[in-house]
PDB file of N, CA and C in Angstrom:
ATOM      1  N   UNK A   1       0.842  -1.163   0.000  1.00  0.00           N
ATOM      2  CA  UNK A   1       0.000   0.000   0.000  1.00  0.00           C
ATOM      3  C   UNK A   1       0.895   1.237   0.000  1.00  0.00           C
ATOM      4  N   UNK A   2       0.825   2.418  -1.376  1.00  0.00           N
ATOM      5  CA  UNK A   2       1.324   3.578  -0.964  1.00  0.00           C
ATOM      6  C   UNK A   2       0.404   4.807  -0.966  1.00  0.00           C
ATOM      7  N   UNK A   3       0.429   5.412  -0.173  1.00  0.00           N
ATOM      8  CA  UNK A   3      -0.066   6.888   0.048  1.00  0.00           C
ATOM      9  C   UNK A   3       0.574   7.544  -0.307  1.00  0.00           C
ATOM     10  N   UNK A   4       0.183   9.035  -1.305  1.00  0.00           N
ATOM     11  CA  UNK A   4       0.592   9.361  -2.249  1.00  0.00           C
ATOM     12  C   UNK A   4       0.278  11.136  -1.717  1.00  0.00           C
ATOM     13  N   UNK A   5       0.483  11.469  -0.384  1.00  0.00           N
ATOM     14  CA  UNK A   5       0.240  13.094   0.470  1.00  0.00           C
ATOM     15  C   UNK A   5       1.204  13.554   0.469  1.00  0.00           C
ATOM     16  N   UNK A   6       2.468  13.171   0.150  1.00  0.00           N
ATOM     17  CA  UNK A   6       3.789  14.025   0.416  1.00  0.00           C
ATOM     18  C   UNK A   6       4.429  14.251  -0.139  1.00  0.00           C
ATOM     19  N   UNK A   7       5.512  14.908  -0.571  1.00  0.00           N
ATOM     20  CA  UNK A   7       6.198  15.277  -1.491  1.00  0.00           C
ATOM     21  C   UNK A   7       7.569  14.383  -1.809  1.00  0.00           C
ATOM     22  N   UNK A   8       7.628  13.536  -0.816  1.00  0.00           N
ATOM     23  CA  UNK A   8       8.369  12.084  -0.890  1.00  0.00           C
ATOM     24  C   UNK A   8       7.985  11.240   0.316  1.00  0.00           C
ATOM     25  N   UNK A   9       7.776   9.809  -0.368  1.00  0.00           N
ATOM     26  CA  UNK A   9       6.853   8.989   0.693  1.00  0.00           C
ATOM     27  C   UNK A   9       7.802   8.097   0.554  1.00  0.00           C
ATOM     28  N   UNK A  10       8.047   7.117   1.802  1.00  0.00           N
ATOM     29  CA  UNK A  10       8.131   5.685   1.500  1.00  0.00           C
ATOM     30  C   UNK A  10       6.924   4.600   1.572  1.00  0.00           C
ATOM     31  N   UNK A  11       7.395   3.916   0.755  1.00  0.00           N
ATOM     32  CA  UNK A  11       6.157   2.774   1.133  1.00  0.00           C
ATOM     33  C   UNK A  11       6.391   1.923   2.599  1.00  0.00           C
ATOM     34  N   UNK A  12       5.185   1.417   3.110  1.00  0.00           N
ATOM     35  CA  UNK A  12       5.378   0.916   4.661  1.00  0.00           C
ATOM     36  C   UNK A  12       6.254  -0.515   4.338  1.00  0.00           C
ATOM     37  N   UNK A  13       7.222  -0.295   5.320  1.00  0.00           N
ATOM     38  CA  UNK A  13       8.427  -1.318   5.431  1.00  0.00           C
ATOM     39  C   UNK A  13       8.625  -1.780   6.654  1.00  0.00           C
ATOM     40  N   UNK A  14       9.359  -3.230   6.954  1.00  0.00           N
ATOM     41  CA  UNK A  14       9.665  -3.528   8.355  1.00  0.00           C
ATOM     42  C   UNK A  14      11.590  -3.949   8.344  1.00  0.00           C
ATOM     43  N   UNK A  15      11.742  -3.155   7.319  1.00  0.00           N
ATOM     44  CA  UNK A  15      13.040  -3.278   7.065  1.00  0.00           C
ATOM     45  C   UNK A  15      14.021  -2.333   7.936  1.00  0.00           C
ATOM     46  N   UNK A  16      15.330  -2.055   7.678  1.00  0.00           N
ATOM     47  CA  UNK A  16      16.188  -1.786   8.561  1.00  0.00           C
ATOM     48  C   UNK A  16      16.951  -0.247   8.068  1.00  0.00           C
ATOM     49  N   UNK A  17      16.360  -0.304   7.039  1.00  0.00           N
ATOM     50  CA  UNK A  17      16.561   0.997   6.178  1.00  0.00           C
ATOM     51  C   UNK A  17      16.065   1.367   5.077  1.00  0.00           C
ATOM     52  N   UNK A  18      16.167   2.819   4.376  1.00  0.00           N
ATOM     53  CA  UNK A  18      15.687   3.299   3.562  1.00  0.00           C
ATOM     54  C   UNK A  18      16.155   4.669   3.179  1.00  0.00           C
ATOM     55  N   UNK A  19      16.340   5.069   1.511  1.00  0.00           N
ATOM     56  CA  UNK A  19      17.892   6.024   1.200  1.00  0.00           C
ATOM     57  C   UNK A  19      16.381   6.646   0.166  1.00  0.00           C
ATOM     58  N   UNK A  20      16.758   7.365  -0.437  1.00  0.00           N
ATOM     59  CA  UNK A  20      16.161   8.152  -1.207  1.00  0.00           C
ATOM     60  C   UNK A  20      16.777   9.713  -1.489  1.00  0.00           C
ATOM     61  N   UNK A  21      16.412   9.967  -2.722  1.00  0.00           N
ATOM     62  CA  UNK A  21      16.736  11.350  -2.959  1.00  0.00           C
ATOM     63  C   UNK A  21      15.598  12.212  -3.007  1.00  0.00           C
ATOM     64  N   UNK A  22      15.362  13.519  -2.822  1.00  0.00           N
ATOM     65  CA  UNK A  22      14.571  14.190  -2.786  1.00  0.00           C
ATOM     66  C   UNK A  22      14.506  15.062  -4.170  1.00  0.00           C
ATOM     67  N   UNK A  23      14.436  15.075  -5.456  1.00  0.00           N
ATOM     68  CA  UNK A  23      15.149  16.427  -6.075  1.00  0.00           C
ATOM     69  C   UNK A  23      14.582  17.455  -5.820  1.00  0.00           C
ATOM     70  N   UNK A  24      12.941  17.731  -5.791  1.00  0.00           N
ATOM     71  CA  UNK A  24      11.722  18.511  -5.468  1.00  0.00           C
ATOM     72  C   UNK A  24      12.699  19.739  -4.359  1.00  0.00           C
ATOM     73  N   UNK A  25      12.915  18.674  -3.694  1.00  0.00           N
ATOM     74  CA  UNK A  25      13.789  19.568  -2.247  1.00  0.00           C
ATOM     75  C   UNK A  25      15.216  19.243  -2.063  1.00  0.00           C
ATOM     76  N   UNK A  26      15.980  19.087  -2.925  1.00  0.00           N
ATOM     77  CA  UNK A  26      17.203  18.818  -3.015  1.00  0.00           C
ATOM     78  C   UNK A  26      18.050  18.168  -1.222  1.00  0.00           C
ATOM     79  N   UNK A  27      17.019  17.357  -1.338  1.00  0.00           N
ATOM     80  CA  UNK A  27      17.672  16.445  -0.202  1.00  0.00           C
ATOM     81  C   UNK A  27      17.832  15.140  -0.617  1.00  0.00           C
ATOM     82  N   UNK A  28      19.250  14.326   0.711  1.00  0.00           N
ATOM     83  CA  UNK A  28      19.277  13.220  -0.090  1.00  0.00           C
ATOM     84  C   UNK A  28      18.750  12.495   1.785  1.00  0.00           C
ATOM     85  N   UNK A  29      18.296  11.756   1.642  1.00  0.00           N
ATOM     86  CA  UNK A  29      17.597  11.244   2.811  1.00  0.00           C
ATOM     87  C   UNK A  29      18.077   9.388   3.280  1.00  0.00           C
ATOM     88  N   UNK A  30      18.516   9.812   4.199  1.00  0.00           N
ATOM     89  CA  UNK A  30      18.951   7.917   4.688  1.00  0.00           C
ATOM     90  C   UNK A  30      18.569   7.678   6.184  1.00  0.00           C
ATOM     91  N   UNK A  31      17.580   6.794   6.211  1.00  0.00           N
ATOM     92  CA  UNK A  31      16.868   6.623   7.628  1.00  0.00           C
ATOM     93  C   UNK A  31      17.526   4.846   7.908  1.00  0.00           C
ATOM     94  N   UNK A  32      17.648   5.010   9.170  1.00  0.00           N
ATOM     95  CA  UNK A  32      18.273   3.361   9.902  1.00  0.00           C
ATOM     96  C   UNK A  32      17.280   3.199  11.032  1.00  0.00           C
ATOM     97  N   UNK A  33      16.176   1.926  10.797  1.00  0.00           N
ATOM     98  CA  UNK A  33      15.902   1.724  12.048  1.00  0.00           C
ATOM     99  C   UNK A  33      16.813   0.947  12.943  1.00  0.00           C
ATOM    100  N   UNK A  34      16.957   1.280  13.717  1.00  0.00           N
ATOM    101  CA  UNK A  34      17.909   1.132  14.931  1.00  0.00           C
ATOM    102  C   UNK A  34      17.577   0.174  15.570  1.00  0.00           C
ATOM    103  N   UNK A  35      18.050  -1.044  16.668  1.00  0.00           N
ATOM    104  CA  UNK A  35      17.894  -1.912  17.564  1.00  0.00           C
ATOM    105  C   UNK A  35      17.779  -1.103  19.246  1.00  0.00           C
ATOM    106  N   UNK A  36      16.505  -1.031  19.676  1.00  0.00           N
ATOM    107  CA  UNK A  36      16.311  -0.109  21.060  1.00  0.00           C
ATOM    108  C   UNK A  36      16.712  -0.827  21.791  1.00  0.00           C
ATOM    109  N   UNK A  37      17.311  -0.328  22.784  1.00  0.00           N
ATOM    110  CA  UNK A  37      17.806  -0.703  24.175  1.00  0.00           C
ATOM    111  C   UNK A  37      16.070  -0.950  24.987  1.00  0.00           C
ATOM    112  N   UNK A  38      15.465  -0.315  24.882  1.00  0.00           N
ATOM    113  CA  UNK A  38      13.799  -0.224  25.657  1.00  0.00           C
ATOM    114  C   UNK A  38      12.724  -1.403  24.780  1.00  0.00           C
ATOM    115  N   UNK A  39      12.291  -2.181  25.039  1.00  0.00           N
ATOM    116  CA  UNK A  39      10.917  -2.525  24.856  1.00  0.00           C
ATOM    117  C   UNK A  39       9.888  -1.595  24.523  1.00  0.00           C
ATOM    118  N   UNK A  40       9.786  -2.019  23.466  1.00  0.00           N
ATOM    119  CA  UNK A  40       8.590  -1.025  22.814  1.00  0.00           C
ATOM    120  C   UNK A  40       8.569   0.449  22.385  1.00  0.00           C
ATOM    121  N   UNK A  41       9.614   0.422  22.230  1.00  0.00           N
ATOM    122  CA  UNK A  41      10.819   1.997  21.701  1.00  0.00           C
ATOM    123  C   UNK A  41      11.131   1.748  20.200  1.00  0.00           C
ATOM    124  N   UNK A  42      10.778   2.253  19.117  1.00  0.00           N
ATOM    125  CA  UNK A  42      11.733   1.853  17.899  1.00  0.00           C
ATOM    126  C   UNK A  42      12.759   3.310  17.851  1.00  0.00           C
ATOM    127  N   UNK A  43      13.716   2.968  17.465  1.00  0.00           N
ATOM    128  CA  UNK A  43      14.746   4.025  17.370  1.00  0.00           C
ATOM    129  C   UNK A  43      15.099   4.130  15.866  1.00  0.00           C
ATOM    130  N   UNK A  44      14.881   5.162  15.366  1.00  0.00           N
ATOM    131  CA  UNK A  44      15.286   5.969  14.071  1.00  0.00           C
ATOM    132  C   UNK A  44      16.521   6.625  13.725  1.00  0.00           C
ATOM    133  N   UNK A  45      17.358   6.426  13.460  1.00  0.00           N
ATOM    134  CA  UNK A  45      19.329   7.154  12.872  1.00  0.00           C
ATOM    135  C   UNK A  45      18.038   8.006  11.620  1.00  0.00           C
ATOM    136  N   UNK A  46      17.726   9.270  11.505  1.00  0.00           N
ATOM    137  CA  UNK A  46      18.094   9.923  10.116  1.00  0.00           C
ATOM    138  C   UNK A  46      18.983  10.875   9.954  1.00  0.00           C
ATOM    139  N   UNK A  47      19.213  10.550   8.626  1.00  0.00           N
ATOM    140  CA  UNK A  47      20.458  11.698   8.447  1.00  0.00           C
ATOM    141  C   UNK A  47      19.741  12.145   6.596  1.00  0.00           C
ATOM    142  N   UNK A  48      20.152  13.610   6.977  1.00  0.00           N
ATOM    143  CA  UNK A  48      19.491  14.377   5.787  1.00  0.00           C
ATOM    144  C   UNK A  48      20.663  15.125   5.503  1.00  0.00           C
ATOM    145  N   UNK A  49      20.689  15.045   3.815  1.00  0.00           N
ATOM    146  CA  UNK A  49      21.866  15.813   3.448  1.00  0.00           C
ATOM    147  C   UNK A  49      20.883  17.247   3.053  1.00  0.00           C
ATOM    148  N   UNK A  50      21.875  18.563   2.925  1.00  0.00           N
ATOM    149  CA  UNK A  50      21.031  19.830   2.365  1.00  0.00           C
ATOM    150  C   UNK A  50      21.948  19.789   1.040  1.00  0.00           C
ATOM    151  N   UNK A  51      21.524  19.823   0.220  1.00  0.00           N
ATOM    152  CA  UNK A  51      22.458  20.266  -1.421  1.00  0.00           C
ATOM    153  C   UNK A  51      22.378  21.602  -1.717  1.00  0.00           C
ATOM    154  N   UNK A  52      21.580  21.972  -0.818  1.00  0.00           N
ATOM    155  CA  UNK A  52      21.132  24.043  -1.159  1.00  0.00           C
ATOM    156  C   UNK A  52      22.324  25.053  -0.283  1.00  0.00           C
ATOM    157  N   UNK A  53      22.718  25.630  -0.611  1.00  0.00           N
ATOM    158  CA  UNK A  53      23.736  26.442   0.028  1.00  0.00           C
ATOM    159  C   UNK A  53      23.167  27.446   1.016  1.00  0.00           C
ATOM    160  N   UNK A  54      21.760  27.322   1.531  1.00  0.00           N
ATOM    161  CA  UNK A  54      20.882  27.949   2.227  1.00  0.00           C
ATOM    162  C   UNK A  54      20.512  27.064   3.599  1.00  0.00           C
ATOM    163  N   UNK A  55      20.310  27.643   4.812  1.00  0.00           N
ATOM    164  CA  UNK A  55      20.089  26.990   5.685  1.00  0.00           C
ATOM    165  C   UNK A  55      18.584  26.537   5.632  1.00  0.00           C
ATOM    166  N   UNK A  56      17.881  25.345   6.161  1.00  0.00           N
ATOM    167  CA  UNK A  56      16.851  25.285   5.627  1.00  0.00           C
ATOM    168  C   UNK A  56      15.833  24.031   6.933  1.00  0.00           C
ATOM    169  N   UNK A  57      14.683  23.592   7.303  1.00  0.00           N
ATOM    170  CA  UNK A  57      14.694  23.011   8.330  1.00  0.00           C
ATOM    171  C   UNK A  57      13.269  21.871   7.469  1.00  0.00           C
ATOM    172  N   UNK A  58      13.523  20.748   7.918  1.00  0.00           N
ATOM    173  CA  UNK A  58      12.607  19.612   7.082  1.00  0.00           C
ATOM    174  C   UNK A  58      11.452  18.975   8.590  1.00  0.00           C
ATOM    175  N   UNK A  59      10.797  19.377   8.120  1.00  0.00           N
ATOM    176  CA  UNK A  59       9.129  19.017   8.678  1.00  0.00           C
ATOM    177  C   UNK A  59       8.471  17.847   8.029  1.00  0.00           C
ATOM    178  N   UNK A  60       8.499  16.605   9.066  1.00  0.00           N
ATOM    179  CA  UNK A  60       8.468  15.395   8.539  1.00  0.00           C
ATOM    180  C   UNK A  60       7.786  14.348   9.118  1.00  0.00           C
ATOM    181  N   UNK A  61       7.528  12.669   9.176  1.00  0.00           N
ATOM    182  CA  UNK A  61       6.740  12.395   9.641  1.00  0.00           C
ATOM    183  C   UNK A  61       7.248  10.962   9.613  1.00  0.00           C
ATOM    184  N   UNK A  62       7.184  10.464  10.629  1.00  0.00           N
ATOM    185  CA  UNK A  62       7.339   8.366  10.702  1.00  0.00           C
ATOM    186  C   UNK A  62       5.987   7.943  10.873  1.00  0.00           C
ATOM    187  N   UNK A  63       5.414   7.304  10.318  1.00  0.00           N
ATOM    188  CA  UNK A  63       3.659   6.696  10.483  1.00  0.00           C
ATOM    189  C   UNK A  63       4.392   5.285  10.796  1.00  0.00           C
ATOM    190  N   UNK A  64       3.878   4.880  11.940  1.00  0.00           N
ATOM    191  CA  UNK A  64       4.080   3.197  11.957  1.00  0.00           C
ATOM    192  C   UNK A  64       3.297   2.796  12.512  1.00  0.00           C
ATOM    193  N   UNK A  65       2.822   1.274  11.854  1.00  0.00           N
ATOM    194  CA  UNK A  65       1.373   0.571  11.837  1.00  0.00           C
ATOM    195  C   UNK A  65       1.974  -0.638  12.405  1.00  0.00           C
ATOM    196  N   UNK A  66       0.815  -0.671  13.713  1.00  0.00           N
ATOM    197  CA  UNK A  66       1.352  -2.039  14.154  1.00  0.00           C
ATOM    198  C   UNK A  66      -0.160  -2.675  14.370  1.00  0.00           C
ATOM    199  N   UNK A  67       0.091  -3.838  15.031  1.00  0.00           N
ATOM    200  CA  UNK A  67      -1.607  -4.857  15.459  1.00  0.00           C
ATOM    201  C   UNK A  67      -2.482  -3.768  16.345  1.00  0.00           C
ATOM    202  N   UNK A  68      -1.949  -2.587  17.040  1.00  0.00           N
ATOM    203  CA  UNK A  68      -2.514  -1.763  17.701  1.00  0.00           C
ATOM    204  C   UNK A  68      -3.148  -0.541  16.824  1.00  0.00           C
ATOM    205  N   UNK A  69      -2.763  -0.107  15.937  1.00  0.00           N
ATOM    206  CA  UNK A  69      -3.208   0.672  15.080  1.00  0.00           C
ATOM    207  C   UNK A  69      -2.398   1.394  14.458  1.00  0.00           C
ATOM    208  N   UNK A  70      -2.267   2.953  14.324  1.00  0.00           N
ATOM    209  CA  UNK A  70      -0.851   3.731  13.052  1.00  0.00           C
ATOM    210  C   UNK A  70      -0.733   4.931  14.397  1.00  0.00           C
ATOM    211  N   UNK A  71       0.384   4.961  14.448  1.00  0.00           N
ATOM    212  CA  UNK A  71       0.970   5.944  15.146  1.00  0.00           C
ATOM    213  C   UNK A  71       1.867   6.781  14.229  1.00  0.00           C
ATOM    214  N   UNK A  72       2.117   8.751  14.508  1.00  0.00           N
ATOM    215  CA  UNK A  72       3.055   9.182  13.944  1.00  0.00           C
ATOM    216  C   UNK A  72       3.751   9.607  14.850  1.00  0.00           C
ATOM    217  N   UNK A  73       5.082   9.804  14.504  1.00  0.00           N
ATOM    218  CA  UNK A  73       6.033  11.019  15.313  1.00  0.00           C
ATOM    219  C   UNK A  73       6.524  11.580  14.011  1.00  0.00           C
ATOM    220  N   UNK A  74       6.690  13.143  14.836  1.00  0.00           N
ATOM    221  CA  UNK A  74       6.967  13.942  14.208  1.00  0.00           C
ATOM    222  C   UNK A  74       8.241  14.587  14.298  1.00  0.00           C
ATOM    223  N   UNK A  75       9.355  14.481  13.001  1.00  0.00           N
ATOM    224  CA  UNK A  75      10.444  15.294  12.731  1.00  0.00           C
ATOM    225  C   UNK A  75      10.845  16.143  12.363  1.00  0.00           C
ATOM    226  N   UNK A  76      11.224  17.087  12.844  1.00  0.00           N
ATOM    227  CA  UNK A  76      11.967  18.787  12.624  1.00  0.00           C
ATOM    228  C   UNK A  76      13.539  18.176  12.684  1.00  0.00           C
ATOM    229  N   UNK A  77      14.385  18.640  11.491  1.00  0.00           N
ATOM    230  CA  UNK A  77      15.255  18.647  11.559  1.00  0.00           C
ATOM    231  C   UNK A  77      15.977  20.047  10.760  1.00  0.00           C
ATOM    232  N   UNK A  78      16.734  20.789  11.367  1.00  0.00           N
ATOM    233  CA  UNK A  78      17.264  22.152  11.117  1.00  0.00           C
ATOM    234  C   UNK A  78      18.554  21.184  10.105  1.00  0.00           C
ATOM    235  N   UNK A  79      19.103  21.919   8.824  1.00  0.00           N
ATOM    236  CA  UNK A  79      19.725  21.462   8.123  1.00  0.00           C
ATOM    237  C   UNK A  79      20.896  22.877   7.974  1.00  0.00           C
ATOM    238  N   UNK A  80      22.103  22.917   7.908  1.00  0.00           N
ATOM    239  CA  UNK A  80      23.310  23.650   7.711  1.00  0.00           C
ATOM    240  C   UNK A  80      23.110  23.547   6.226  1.00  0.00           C
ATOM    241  N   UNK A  81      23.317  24.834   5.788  1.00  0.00           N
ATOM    242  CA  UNK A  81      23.886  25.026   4.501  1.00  0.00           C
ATOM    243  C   UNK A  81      25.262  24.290   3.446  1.00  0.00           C
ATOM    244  N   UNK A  82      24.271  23.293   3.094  1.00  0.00           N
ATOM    245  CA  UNK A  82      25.331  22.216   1.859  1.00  0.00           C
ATOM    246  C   UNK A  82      26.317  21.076   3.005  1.00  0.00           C
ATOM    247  N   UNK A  83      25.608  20.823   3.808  1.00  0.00           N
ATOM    248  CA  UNK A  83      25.966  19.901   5.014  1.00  0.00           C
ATOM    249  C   UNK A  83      24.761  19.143   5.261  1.00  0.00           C
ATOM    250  N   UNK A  84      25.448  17.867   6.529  1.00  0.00           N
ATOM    251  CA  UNK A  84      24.161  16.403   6.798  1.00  0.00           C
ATOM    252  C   UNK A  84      23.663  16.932   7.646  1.00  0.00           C
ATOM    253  N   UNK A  85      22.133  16.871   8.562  1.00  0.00           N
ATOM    254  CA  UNK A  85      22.392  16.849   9.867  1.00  0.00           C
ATOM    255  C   UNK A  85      21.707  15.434  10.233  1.00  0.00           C
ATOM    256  N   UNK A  86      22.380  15.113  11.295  1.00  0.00           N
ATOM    257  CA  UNK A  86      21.894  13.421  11.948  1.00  0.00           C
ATOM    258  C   UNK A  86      21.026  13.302  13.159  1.00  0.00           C
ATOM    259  N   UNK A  87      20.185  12.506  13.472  1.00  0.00           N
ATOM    260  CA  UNK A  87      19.154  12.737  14.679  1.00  0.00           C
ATOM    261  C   UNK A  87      18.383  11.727  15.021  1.00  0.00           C
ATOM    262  N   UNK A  88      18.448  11.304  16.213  1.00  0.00           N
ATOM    263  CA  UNK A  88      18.049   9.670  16.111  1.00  0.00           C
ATOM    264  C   UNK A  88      16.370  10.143  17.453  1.00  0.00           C
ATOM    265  N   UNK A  89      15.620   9.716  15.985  1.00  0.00           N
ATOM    266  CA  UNK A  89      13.998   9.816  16.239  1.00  0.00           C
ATOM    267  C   UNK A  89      13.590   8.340  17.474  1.00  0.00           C
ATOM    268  N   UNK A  90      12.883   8.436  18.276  1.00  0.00           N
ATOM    269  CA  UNK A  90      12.438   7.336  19.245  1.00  0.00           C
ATOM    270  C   UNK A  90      10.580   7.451  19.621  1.00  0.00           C
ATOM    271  N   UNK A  91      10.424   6.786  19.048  1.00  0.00           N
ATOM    272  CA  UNK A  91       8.601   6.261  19.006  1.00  0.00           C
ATOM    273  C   UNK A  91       8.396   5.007  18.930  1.00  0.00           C
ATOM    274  N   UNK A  92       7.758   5.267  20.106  1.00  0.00           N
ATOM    275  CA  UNK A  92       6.348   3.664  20.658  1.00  0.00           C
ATOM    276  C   UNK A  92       6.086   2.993  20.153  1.00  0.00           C
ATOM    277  N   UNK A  93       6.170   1.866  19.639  1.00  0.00           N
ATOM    278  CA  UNK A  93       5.522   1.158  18.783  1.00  0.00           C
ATOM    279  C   UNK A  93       6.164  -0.444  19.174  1.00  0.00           C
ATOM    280  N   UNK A  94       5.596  -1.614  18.609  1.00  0.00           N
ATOM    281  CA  UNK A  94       6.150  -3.057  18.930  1.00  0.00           C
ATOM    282  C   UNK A  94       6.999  -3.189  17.532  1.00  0.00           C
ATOM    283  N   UNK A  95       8.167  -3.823  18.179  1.00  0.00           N
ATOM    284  CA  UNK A  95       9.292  -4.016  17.073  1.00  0.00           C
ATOM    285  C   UNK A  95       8.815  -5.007  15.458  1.00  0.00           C
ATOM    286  N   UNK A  96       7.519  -5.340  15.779  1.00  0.00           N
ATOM    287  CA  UNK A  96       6.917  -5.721  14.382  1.00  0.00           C
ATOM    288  C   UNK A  96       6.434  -4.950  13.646  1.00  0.00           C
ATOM    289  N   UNK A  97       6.804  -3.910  13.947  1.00  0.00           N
ATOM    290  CA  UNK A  97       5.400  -2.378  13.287  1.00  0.00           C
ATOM    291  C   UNK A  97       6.163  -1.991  11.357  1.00  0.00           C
ATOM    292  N   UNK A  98       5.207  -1.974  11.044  1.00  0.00           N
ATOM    293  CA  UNK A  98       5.736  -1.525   9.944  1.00  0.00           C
ATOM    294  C   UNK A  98       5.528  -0.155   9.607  1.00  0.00           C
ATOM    295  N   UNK A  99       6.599   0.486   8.965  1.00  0.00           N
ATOM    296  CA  UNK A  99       6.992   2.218   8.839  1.00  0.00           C
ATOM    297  C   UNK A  99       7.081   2.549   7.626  1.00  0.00           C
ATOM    298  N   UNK A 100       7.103   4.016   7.434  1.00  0.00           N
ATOM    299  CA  UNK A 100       6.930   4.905   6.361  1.00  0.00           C
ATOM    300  C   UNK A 100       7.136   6.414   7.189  1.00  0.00           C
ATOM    301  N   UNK A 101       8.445   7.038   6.154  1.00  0.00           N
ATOM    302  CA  UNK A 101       9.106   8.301   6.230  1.00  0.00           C
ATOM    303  C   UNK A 101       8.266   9.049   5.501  1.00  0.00           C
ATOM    304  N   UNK A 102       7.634  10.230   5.724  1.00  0.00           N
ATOM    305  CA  UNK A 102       7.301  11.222   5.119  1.00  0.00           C
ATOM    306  C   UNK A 102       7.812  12.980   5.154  1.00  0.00           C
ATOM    307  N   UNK A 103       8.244  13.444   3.767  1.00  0.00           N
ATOM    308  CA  UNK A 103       8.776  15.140   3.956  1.00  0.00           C
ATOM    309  C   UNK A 103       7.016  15.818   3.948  1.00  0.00           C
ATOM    310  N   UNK A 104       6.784  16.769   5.101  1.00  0.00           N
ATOM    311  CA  UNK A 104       5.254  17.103   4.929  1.00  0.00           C
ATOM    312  C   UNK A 104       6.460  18.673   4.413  1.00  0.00           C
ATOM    313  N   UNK A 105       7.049  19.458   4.587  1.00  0.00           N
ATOM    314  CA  UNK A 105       7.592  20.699   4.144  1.00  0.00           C
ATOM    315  C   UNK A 105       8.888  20.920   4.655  1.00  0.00           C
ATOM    316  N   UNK A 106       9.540  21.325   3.560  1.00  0.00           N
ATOM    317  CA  UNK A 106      10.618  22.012   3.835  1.00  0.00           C
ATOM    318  C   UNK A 106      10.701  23.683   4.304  1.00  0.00           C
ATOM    319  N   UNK A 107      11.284  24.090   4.941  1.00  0.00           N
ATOM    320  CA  UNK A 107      11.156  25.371   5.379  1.00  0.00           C
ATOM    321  C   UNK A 107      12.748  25.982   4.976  1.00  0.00           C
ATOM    322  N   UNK A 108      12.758  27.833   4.494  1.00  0.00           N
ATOM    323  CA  UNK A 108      13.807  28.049   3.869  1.00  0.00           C
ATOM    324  C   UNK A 108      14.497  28.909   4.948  1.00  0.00           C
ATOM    325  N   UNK A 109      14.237  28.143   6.143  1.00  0.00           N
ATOM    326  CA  UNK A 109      14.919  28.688   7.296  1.00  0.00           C
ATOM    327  C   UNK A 109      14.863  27.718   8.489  1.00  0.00           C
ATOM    328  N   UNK A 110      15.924  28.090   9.259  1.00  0.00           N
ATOM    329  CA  UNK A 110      16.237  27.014  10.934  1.00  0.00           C
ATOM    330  C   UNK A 110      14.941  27.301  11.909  1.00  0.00           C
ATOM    331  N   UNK A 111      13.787  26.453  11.761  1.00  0.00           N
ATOM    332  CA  UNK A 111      12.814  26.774  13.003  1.00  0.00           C
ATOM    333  C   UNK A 111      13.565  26.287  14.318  1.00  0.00           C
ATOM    334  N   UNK A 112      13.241  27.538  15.693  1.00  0.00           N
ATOM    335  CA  UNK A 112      13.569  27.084  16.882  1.00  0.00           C
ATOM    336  C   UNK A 112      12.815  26.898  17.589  1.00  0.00           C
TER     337      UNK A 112
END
């Protein structure tokens, strides 16, 4: 199943990663689900490259569907001008849940 609301989606996965380029928003995007130390914690590594020589901040979204129903958390990540930034996301869910990254907007500035 893909949902088709964002300006780059993944399709729902129970895999261990997922890379993509953005061109729309000149990002290049690489998410790691992580092995949690906690029960019932999934842990997220993303790392977002900026290709724009402008500082810029990505407004984003993890949906993960488990036997309990779809949960999101939500990612703000402030991006340096033509640099990565890295940030390891942590949401609820049972380690069977299956996920999907979503960009809901890029912003052409660092929200604080």
């Amino acid at each position: 199943m893909i949902f088709l609301s964002g300006s780059i989606l993944a399709a729902p996965r129970n895999s261990g990663s997922f890379q993509t380029v953005d061109k729309a928003n000149s990002l290049e995007i690489n998410i790691v689900r992580k092995k949690g130390d906690v029960p019932g914690i999934l842990e997220f590594r993303i790392e977002i490259s900026n290709t724009k020589s402008s500082e810029r901040t990505v407004h984003g979204k993890i949906t993960i569907q488990d036997g309990s129903g779809q949960k999101e958390c939500t990612v703000y990540m402030p991006l340096p001008p033509s640099a990565n930034a890295v940030d390891t996301i942590r949401c609820q869910a049972s380690d069977s849940s299956y996920w999907q990254f979503e960009v809901i907007k890029v912003y052409d500035f660092i929200l604080e």
